[in-house]
PDB file of N, CA and C in Angstrom:
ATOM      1  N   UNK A   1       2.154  31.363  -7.053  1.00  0.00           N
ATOM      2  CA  UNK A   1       1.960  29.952  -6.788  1.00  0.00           C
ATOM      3  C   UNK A   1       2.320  29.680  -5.332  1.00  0.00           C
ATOM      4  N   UNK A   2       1.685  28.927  -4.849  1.00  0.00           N
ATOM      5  CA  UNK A   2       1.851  28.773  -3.058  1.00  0.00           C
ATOM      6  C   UNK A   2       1.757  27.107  -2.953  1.00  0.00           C
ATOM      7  N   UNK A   3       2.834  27.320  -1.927  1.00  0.00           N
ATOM      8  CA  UNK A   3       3.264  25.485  -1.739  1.00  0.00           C
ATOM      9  C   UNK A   3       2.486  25.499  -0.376  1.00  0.00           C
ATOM     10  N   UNK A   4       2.154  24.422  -0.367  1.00  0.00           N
ATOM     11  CA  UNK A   4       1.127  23.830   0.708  1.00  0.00           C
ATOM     12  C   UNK A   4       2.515  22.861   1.617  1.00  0.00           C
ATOM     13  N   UNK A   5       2.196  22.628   2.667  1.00  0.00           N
ATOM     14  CA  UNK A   5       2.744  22.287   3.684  1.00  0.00           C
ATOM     15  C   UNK A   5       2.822  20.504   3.414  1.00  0.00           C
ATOM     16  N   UNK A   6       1.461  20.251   3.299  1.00  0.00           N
ATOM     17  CA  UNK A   6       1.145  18.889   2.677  1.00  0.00           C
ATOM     18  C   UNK A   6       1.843  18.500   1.953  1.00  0.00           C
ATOM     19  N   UNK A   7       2.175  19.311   0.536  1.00  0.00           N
ATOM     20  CA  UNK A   7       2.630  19.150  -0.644  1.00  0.00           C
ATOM     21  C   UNK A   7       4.419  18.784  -0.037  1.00  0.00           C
ATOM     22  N   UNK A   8       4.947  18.979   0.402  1.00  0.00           N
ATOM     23  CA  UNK A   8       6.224  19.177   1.378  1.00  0.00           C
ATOM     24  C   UNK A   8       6.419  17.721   1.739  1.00  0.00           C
ATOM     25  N   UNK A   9       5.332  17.343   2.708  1.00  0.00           N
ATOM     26  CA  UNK A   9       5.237  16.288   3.282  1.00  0.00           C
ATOM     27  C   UNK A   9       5.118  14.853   2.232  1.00  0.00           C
ATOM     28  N   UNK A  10       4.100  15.346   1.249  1.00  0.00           N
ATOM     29  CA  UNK A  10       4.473  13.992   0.132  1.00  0.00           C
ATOM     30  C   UNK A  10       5.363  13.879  -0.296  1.00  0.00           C
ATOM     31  N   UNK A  11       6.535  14.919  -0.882  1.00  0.00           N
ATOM     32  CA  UNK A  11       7.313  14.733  -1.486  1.00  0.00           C
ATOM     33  C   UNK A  11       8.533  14.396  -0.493  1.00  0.00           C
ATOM     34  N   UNK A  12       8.782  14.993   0.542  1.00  0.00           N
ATOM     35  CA  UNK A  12       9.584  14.259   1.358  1.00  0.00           C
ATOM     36  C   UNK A  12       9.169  12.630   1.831  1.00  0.00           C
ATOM     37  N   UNK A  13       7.879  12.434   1.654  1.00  0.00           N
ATOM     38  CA  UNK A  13       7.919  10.857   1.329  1.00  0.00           C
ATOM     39  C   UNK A  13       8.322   9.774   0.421  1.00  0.00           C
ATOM     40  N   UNK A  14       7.904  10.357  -0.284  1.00  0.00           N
ATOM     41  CA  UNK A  14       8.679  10.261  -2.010  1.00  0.00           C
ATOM     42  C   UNK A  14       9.715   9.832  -2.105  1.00  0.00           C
ATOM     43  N   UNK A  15      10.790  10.846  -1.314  1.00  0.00           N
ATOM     44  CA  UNK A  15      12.069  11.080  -1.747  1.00  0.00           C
ATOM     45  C   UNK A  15      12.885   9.843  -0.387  1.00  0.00           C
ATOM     46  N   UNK A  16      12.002  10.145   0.653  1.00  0.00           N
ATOM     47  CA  UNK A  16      12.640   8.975   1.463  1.00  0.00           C
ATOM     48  C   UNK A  16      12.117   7.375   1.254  1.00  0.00           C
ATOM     49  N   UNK A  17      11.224   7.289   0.157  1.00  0.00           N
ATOM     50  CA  UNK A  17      10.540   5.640  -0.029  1.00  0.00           C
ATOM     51  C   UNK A  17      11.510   5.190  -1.227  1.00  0.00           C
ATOM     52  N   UNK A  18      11.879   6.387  -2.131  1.00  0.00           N
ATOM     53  CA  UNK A  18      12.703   5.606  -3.165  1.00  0.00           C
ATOM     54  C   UNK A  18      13.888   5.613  -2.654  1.00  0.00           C
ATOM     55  N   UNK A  19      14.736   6.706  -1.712  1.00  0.00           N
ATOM     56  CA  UNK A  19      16.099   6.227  -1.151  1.00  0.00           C
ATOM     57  C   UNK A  19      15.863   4.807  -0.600  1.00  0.00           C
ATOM     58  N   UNK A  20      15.309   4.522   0.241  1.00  0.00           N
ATOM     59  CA  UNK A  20      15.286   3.219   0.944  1.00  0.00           C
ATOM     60  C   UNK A  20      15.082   2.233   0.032  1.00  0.00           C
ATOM     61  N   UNK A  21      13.647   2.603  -0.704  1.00  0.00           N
ATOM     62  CA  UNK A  21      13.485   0.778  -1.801  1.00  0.00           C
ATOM     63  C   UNK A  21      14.954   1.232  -2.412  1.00  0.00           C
ATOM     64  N   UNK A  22      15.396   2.200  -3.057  1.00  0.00           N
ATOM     65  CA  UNK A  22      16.747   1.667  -3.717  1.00  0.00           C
ATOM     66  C   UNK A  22      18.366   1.174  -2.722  1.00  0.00           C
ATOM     67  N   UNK A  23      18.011   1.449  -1.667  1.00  0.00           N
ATOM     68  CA  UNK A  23      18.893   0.212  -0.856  1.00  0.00           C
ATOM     69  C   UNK A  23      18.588  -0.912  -0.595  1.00  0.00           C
ATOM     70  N   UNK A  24      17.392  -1.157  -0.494  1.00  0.00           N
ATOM     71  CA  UNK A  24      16.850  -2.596  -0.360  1.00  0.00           C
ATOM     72  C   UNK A  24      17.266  -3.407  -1.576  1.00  0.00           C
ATOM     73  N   UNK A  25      16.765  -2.732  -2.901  1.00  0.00           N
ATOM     74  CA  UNK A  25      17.245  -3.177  -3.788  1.00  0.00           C
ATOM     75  C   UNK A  25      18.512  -3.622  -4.260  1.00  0.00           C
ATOM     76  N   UNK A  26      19.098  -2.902  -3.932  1.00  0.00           N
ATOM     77  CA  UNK A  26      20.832  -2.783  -4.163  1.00  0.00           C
ATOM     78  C   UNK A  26      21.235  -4.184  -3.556  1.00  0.00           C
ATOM     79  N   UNK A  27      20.943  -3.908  -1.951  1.00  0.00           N
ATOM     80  CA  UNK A  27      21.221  -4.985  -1.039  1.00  0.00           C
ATOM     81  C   UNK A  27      20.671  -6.584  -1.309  1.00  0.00           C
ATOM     82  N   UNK A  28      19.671  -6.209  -2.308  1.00  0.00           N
ATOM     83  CA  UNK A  28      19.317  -7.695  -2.660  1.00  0.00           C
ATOM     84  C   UNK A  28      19.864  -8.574  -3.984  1.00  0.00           C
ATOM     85  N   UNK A  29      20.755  -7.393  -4.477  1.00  0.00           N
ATOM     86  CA  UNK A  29      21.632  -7.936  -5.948  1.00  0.00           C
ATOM     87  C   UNK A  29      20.708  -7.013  -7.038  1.00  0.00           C
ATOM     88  N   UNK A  30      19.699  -5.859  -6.717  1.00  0.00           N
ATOM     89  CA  UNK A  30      19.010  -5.635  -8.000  1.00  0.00           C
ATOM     90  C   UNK A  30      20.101  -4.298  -8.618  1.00  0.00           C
ATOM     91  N   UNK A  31      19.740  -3.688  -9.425  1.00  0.00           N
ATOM     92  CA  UNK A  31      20.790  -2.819 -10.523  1.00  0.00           C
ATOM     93  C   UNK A  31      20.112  -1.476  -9.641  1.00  0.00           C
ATOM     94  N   UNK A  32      20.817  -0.657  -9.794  1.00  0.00           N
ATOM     95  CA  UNK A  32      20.819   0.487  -8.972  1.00  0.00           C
ATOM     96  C   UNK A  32      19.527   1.383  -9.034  1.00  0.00           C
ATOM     97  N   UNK A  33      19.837   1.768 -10.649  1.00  0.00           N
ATOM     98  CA  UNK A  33      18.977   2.618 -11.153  1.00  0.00           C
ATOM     99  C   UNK A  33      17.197   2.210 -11.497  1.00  0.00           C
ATOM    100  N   UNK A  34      16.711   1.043 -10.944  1.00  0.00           N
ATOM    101  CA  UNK A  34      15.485   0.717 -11.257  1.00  0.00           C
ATOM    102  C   UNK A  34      14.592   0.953 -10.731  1.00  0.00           C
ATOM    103  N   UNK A  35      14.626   1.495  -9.214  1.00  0.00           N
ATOM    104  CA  UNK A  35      13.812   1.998  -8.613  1.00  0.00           C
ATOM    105  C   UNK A  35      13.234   3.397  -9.303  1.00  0.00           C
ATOM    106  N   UNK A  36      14.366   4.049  -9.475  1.00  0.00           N
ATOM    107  CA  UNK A  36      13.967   5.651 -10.199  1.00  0.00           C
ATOM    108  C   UNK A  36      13.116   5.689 -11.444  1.00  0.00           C
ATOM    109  N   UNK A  37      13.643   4.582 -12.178  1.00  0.00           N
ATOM    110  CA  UNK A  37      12.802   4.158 -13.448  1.00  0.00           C
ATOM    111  C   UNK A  37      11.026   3.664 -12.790  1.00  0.00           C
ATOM    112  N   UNK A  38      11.010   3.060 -12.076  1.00  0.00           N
ATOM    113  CA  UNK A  38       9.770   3.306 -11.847  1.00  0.00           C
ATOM    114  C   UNK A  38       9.303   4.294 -11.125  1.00  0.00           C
ATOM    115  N   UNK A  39       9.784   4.868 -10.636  1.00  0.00           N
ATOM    116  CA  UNK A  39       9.294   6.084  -9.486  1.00  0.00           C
ATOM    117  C   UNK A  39       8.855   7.178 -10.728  1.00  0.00           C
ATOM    118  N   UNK A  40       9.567   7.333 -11.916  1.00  0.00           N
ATOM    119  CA  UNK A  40       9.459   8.027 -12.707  1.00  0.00           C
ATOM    120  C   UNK A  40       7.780   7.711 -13.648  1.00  0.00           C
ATOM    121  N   UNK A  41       7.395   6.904 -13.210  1.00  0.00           N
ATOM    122  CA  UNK A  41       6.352   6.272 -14.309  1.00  0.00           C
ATOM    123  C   UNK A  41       5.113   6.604 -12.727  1.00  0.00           C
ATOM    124  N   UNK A  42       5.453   5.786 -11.568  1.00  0.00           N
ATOM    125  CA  UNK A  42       4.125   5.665 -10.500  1.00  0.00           C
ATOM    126  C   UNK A  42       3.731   6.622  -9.935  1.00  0.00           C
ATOM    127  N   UNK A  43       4.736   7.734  -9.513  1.00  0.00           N
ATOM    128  CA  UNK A  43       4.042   8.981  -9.090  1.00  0.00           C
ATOM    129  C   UNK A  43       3.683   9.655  -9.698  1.00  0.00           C
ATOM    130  N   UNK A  44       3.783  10.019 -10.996  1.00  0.00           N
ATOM    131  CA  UNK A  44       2.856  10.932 -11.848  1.00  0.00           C
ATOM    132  C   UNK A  44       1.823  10.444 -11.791  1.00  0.00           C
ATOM    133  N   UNK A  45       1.567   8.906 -12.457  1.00  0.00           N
ATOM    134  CA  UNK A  45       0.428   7.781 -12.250  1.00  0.00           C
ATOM    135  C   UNK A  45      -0.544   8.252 -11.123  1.00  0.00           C
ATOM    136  N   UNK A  46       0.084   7.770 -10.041  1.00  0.00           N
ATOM    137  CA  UNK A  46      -0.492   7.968  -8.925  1.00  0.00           C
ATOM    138  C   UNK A  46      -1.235   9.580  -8.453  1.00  0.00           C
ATOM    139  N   UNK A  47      -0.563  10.964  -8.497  1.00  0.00           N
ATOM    140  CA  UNK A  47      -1.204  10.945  -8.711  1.00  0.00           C
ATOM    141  C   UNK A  47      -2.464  11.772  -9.327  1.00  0.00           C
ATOM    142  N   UNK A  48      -1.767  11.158 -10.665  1.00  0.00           N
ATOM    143  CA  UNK A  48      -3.351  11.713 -11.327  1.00  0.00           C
ATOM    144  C   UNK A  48      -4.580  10.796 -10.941  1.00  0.00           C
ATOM    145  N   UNK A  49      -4.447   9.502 -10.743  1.00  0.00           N
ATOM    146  CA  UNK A  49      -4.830   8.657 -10.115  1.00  0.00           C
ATOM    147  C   UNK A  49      -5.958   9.020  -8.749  1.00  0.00           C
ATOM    148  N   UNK A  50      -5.162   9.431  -7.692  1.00  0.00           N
ATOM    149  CA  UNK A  50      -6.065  10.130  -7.153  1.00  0.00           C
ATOM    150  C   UNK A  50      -6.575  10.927  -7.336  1.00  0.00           C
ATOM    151  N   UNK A  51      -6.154  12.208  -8.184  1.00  0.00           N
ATOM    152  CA  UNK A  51      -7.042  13.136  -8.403  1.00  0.00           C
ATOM    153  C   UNK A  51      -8.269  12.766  -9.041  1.00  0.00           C
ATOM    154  N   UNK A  52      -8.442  11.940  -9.822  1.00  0.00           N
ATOM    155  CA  UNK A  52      -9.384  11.050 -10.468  1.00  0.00           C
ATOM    156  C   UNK A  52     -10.115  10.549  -9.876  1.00  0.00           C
ATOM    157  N   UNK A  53      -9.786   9.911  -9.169  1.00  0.00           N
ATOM    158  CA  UNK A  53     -10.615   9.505  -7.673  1.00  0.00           C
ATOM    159  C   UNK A  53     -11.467  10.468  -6.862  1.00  0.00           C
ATOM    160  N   UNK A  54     -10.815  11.917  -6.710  1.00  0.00           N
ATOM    161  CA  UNK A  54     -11.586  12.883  -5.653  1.00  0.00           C
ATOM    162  C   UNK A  54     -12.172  13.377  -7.099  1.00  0.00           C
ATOM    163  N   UNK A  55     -12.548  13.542  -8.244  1.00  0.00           N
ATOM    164  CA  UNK A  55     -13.444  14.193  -8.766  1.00  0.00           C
ATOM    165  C   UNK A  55     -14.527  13.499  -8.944  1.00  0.00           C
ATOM    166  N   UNK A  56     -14.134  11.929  -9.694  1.00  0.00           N
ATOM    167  CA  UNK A  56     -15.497  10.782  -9.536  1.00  0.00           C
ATOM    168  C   UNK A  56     -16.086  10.868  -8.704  1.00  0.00           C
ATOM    169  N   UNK A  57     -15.362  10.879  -7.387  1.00  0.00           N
ATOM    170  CA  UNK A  57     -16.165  10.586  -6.159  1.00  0.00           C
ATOM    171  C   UNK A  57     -16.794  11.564  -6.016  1.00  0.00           C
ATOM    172  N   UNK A  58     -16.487  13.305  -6.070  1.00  0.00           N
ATOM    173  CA  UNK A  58     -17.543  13.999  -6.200  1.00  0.00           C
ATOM    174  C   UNK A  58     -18.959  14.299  -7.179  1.00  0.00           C
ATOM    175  N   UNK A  59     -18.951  13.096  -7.996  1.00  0.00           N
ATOM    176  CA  UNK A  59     -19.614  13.485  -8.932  1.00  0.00           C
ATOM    177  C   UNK A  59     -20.635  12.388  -8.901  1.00  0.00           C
ATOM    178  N   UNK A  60     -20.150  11.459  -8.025  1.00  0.00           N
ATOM    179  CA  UNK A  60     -21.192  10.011  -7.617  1.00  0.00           C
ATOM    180  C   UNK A  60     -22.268  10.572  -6.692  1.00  0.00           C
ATOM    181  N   UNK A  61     -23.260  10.493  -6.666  1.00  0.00           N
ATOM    182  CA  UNK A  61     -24.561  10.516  -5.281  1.00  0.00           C
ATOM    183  C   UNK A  61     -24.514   9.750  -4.531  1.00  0.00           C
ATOM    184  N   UNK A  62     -25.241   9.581  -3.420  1.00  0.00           N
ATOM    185  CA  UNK A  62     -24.788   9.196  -2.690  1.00  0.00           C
ATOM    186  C   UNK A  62     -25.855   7.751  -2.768  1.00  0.00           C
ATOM    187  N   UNK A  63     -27.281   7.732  -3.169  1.00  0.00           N
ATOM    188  CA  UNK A  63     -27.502   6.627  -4.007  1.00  0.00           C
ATOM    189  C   UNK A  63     -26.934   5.425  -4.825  1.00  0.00           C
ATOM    190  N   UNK A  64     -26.148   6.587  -5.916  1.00  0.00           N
ATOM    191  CA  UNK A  64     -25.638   5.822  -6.529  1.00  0.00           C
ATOM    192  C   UNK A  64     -24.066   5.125  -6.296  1.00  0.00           C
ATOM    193  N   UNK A  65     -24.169   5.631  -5.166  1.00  0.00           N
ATOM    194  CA  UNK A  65     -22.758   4.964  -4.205  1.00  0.00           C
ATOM    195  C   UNK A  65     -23.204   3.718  -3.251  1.00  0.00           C
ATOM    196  N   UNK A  66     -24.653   3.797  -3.008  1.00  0.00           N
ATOM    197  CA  UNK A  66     -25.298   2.559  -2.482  1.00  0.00           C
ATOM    198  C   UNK A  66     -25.222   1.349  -2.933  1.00  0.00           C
ATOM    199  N   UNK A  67     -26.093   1.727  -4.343  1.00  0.00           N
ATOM    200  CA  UNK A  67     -26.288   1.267  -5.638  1.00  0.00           C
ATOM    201  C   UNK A  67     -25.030   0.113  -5.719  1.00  0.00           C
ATOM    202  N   UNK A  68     -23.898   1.257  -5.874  1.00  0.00           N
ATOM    203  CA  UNK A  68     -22.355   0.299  -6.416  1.00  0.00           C
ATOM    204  C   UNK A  68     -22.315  -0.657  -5.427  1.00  0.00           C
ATOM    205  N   UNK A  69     -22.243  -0.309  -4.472  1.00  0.00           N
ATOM    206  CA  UNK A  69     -21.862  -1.484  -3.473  1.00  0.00           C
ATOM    207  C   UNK A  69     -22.761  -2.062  -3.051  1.00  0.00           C
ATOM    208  N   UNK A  70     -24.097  -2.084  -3.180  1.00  0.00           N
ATOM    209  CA  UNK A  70     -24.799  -3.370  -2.922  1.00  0.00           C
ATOM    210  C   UNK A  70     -24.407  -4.156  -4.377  1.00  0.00           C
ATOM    211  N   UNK A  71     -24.284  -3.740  -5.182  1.00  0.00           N
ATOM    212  CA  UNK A  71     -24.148  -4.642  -6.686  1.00  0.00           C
ATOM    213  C   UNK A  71     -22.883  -5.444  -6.485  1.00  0.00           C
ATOM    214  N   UNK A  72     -21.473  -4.708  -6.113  1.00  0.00           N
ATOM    215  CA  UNK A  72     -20.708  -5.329  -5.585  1.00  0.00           C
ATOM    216  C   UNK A  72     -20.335  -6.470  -4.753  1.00  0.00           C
ATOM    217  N   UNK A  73     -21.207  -6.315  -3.751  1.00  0.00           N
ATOM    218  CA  UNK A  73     -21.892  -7.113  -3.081  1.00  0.00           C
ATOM    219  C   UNK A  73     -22.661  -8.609  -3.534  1.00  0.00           C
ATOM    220  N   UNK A  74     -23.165  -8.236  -4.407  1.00  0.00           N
ATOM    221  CA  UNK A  74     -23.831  -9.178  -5.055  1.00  0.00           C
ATOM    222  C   UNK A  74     -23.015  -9.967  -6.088  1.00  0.00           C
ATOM    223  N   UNK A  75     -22.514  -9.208  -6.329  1.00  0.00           N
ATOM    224  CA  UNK A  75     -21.220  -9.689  -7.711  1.00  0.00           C
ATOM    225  C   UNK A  75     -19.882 -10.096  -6.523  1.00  0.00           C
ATOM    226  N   UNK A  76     -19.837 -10.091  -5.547  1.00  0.00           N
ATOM    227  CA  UNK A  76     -18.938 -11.196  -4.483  1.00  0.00           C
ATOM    228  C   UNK A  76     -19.600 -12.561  -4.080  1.00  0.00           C
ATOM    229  N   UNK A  77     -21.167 -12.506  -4.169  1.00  0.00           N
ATOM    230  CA  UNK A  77     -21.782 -13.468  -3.525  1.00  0.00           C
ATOM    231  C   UNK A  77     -21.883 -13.248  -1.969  1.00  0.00           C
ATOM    232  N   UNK A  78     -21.436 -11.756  -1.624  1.00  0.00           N
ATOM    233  CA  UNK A  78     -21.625 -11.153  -0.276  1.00  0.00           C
ATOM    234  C   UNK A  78     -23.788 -10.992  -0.407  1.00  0.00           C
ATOM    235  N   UNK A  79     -24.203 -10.588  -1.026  1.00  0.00           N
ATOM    236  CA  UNK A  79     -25.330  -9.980  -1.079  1.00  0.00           C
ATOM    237  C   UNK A  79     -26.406 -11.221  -0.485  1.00  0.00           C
ATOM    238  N   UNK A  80     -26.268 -12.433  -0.849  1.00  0.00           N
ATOM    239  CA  UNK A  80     -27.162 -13.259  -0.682  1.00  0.00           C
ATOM    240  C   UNK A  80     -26.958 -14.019   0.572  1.00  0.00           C
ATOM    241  N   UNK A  81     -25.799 -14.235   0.708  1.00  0.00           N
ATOM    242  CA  UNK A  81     -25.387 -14.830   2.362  1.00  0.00           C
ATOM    243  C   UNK A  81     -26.579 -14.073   3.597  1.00  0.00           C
ATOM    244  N   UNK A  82     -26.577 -12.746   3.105  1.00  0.00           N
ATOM    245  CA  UNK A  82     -26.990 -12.004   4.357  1.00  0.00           C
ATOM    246  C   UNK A  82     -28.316 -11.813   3.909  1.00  0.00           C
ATOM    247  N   UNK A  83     -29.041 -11.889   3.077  1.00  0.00           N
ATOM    248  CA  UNK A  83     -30.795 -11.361   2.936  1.00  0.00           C
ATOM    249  C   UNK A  83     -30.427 -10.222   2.321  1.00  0.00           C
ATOM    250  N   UNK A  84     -29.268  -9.840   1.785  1.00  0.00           N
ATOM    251  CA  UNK A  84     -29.900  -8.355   1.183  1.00  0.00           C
ATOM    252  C   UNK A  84     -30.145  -8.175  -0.043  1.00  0.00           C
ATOM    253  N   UNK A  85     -30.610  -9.265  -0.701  1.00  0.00           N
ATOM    254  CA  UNK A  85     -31.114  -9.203  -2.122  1.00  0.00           C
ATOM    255  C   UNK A  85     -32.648  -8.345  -2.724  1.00  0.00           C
ATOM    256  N   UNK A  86     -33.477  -9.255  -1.440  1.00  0.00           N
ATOM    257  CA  UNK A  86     -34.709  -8.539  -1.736  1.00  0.00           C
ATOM    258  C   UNK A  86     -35.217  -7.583  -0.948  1.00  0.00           C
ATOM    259  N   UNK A  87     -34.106  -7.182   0.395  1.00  0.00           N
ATOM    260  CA  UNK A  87     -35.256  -6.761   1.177  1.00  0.00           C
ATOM    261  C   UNK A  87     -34.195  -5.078   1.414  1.00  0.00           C
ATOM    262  N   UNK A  88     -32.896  -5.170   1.105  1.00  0.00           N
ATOM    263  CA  UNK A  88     -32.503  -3.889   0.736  1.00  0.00           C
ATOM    264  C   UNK A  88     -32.074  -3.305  -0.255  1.00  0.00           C
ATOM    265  N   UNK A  89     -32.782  -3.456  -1.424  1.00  0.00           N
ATOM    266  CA  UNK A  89     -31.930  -2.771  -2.610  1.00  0.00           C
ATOM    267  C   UNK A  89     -32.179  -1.409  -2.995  1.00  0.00           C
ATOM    268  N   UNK A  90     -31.586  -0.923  -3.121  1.00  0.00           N
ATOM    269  CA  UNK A  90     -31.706   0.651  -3.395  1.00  0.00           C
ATOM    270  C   UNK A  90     -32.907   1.008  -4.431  1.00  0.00           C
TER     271      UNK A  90
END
């Protein structure tokens, strides 16, 4: 098994975002241990989360990545402001 350099770097982020939110916390009257309680639930979350993300995204075309976001678009009420209803749709 081989540790990536990266892998290093997140987790030393990790480890310095929950030291700090749990002084912030502390310092603001919150209970000690609550940060960890969630840290324990969001980074696994997270990320399978992304990994989820880089496989969808490999598995979308690039059409159908058009597709989404002109619809998006349209479903903001972005699509019609600008003309791109009829004259660019995928």
């Amino acid at each position: 098994m081989t540790i990536r350099f990266y892998a290093l770097c997140i987790l030393a982020g990790v480890v310095v975002a929950v030291w700090l939110a749990g002084r912030r916390l502390t310092a603001r009257g919150g209970q000690p241990g609550v940060i960890l309680d969630i840290t324990m639930w969001a980074v696994p979350f997270g990320i399978v989360g992304g990994r989820q993300s880089e496989c969808s995204h490999s598995l979308v075309s690039r059409s159908q990545f058009r597709f989404a976001v002109w619809l998006t678009k349209l479903i903001q009420n972005q699509a019609g402001r600008n003309g791109e209803i009829g004259s660019k749709m995928p």
